[in-house]
N, C-alpha and C. Protein backbone atom coordinates (compact mmCIF):
# COMPACT_ATOMS: atom_id res chain seq x y z
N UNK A 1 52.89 58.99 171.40
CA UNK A 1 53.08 59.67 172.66
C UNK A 1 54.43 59.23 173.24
N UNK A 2 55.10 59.90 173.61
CA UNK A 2 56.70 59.65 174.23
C UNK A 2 56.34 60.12 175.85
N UNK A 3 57.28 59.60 176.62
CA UNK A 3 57.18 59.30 177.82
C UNK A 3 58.82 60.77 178.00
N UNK A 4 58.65 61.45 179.25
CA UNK A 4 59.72 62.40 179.42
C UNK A 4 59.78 62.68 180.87
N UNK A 5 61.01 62.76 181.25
CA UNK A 5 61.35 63.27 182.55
C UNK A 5 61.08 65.11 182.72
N UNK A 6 60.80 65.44 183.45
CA UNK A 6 60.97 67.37 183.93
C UNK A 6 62.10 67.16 184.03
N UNK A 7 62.93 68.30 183.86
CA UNK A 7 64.39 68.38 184.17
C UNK A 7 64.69 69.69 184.51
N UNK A 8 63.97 70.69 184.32
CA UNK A 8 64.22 71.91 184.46
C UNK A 8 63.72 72.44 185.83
N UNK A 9 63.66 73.72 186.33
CA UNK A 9 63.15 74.09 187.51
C UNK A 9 61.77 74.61 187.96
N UNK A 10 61.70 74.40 186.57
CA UNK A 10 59.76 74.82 186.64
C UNK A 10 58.65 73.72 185.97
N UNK A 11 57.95 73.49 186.63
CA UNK A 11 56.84 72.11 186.07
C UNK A 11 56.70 72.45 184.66
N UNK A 12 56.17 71.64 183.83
CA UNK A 12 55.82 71.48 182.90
C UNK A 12 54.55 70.66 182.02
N UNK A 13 53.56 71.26 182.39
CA UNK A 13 51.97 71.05 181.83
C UNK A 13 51.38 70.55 183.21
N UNK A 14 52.19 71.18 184.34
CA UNK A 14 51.31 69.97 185.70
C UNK A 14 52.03 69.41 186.13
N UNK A 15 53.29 68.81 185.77
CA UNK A 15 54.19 67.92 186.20
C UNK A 15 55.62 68.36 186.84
N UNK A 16 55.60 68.11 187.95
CA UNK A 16 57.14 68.79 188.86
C UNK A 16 58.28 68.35 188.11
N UNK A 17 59.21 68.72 188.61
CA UNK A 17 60.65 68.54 188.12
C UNK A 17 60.64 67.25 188.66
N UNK A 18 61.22 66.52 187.82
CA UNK A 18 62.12 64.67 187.87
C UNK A 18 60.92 63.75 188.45
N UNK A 19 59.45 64.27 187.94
CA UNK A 19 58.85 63.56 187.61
C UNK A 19 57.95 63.00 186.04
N UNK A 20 57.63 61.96 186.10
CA UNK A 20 57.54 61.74 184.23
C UNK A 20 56.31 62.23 183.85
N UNK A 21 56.55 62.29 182.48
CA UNK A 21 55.44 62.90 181.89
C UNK A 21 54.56 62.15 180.28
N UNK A 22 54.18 61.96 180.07
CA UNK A 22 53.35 61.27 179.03
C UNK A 22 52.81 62.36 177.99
N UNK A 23 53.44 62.50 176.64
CA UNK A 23 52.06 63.42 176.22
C UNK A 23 53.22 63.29 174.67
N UNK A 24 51.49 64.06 174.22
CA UNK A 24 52.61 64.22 172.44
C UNK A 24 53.00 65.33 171.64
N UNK A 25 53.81 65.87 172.41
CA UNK A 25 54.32 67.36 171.68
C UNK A 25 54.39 67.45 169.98
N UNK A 26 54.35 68.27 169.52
CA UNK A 26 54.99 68.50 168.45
C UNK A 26 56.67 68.25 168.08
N UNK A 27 57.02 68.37 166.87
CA UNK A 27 58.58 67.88 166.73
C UNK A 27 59.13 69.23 167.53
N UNK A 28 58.31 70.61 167.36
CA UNK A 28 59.23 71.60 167.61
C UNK A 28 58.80 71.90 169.04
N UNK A 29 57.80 71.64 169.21
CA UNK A 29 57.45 72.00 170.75
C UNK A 29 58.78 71.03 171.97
N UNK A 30 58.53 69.55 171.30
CA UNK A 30 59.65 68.35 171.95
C UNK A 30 61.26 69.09 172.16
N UNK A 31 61.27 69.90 170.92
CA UNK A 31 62.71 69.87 169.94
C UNK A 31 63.24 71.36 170.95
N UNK A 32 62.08 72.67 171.68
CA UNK A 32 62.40 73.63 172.45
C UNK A 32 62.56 73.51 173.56
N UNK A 33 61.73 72.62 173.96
CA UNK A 33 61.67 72.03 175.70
C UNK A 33 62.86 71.30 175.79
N UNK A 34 63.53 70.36 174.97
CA UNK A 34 64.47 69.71 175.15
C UNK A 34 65.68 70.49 175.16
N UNK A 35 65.79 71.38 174.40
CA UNK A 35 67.16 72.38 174.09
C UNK A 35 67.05 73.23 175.16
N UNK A 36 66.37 73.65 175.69
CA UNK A 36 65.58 74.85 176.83
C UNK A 36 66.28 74.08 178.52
N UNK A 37 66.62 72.48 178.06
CA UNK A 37 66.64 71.88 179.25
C UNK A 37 65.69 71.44 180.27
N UNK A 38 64.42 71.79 180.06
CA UNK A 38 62.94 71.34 181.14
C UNK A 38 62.66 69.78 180.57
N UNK A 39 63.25 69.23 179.98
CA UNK A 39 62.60 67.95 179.29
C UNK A 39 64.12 67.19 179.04
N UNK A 40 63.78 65.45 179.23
CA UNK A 40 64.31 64.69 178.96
C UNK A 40 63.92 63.72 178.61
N UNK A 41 63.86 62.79 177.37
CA UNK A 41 63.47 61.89 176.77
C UNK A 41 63.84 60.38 177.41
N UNK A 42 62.30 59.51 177.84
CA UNK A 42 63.28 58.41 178.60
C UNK A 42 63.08 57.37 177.67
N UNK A 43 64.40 56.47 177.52
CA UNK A 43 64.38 55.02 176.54
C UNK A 43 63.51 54.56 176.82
N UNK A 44 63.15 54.26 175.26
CA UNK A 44 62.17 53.08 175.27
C UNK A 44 62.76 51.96 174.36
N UNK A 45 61.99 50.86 174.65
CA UNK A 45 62.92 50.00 173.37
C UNK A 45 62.76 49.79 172.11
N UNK A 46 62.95 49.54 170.66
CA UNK A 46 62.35 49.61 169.37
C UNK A 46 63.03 47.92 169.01
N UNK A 47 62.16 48.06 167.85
CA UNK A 47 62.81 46.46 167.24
C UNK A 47 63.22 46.32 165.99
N UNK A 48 63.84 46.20 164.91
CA UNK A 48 64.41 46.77 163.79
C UNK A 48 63.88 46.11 163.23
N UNK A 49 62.60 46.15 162.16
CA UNK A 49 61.58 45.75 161.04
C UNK A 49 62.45 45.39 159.89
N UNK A 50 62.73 47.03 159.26
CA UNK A 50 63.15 46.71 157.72
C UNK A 50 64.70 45.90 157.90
N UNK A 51 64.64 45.98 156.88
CA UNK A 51 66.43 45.38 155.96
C UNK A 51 67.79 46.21 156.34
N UNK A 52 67.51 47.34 157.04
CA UNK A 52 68.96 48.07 157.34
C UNK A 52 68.80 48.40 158.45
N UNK A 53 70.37 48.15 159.12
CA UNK A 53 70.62 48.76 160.27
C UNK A 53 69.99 50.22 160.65
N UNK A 54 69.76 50.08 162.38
CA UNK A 54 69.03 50.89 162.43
C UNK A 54 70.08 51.48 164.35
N UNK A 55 70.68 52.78 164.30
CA UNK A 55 71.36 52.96 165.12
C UNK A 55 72.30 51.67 165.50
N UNK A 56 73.12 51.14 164.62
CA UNK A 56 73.90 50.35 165.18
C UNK A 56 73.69 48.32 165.37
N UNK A 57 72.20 48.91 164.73
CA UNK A 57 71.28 47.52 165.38
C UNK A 57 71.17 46.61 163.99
N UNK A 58 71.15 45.57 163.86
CA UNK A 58 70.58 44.86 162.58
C UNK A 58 69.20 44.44 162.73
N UNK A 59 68.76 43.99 161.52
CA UNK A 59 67.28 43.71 161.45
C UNK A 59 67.36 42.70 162.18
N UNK A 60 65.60 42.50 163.32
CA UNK A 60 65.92 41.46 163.83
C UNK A 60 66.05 42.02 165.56
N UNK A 61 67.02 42.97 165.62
CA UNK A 61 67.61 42.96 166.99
C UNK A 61 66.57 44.55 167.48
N UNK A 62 67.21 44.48 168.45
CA UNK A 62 66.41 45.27 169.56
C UNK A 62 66.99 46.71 170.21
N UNK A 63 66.95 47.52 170.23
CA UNK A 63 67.91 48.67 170.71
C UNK A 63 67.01 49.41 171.36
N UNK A 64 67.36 50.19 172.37
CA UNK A 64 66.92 51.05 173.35
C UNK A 64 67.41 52.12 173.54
N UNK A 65 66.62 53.50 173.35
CA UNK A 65 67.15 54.87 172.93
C UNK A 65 66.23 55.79 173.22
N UNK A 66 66.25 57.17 173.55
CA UNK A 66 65.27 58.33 173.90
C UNK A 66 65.45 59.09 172.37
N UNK A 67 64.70 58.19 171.34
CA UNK A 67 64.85 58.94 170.21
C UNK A 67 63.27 60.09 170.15
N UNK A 68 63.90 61.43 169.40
CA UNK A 68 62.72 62.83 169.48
C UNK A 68 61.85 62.13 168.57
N UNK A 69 60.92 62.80 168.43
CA UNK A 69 59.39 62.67 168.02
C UNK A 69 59.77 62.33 166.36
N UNK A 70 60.39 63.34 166.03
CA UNK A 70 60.07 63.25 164.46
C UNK A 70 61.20 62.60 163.85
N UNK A 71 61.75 62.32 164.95
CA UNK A 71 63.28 61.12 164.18
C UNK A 71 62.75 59.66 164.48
N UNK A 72 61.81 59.41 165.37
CA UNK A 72 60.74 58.05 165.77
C UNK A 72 59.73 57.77 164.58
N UNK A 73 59.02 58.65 164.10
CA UNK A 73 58.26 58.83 163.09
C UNK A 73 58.75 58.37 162.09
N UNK A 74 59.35 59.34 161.65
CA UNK A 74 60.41 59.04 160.31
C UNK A 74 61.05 57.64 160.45
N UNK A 75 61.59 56.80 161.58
CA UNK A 75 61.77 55.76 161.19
C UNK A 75 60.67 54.31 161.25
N UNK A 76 59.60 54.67 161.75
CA UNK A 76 58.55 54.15 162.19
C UNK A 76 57.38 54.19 160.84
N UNK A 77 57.71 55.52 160.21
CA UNK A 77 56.86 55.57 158.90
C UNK A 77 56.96 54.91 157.92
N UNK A 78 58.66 55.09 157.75
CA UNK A 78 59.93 54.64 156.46
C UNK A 78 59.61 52.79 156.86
N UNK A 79 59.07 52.04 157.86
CA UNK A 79 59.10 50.40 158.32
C UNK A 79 60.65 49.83 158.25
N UNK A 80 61.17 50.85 159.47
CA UNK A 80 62.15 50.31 159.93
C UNK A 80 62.39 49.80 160.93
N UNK A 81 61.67 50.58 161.72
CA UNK A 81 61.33 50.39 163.55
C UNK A 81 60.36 50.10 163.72
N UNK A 82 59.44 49.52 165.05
CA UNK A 82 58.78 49.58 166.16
C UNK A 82 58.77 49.17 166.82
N UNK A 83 57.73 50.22 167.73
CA UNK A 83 58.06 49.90 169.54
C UNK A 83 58.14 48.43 170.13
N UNK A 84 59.14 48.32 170.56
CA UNK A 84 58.61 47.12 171.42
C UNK A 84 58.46 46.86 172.92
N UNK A 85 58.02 45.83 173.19
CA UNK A 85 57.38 45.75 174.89
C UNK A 85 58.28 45.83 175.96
N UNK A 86 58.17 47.08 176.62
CA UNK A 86 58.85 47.70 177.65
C UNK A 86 60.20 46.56 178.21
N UNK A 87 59.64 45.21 178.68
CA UNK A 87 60.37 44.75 178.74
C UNK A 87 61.00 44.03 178.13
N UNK A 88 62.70 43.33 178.24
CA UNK A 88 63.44 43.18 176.79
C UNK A 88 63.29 41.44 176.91
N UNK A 89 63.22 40.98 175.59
CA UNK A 89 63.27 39.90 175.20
C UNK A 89 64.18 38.95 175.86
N UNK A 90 63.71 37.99 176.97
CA UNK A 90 64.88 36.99 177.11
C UNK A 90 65.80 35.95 176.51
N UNK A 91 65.49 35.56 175.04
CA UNK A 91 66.46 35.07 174.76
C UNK A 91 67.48 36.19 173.36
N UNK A 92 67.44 37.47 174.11
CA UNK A 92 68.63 38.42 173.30
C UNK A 92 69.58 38.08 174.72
N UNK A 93 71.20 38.18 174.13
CA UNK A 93 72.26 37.80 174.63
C UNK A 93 72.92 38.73 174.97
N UNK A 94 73.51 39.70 174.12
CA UNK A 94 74.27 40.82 173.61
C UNK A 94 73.74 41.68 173.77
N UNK A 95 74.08 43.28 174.78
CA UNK A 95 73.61 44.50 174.93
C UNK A 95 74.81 44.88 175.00
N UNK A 96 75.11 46.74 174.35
CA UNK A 96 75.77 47.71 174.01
C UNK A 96 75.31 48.32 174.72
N UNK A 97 75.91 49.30 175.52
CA UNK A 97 75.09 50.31 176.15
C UNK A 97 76.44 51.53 175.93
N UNK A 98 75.96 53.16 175.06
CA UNK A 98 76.97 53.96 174.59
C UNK A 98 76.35 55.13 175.33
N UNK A 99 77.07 56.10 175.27
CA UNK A 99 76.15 57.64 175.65
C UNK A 99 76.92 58.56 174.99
N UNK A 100 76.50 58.91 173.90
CA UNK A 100 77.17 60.04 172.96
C UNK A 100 77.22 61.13 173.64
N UNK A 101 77.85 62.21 173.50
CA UNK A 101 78.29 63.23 174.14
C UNK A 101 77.21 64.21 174.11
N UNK A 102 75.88 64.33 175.08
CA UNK A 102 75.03 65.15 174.49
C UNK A 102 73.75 64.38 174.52
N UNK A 103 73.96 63.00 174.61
CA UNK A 103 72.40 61.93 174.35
C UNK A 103 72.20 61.34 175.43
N UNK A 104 70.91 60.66 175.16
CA UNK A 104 70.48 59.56 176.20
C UNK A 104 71.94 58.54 175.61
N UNK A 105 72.03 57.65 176.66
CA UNK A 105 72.38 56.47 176.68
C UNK A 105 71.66 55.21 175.78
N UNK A 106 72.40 54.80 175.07
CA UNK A 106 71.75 53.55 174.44
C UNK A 106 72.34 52.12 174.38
N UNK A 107 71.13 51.39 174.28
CA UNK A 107 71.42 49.73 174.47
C UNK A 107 71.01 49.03 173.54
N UNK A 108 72.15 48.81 173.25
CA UNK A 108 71.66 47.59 171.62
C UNK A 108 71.79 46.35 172.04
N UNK A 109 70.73 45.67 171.43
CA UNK A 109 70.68 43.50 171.68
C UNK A 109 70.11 43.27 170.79
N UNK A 110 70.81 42.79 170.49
CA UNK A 110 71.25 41.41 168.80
C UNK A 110 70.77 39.97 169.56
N UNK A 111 69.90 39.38 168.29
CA UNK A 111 69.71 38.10 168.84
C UNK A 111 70.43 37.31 168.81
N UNK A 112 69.94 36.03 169.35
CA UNK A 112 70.96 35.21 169.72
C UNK A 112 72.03 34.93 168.57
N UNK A 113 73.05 34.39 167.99
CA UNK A 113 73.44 34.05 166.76
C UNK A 113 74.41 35.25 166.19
N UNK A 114 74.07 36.38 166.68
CA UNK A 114 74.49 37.95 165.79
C UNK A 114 75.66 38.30 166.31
């Protein structure tokens, strides 16, 4: 289940504009609402499992991103990612925070040492 802002001018399942929403769309249902503009994906944080970098992140470290349904999956299936607890680890040092032209904003933290 992914967590999403309304963004558009008309509610969406019940929920007003620029308030959040909880639920688990499909990749394409996520993938129309988002392109359509009524939906915005809010960061959550992940923790990098497997052996390869994962957006920027090494195994080990922690990154924070509004990644879509079936690009979460896919890396969550493959045991590269998972979620981790809302709030971020205090002894990570190092945060990145980028916003690609078009994306959420993201925050990468490398543990201590990295």
């Amino acid at each position: 289940m992914n967590r999403y802002r309304v963004t558009g001018p008309r509610s969406v399942l019940a929920t007003e504009p620029g308030e959040v929403l909880e639920h688990e769309f499909t990749a394409q249902e996520e993938r129309d609402l988002l392109d359509a503009g009524r939906l915005e994906i809010i960061p959550r944080p992940y923790l990098v499992v497997g052996t390869s970098r994962v957006h920027d992140t090494a195994p080990g470290g922690t990154f924070t991103l509004g990644l879509p349904v079936g690009q979460e999956a896919a890396l969550m299936e493959g045991g590269h990612i998972e979620r981790a607890p809302d709030k971020p680890d205090k002894t990570t040092t190092k945060q990145k925070t980028t916003a690609p032209p078009g994306d959420v904003a993201t925050t990468t933290t490398a543990p201590e040492g990295n």
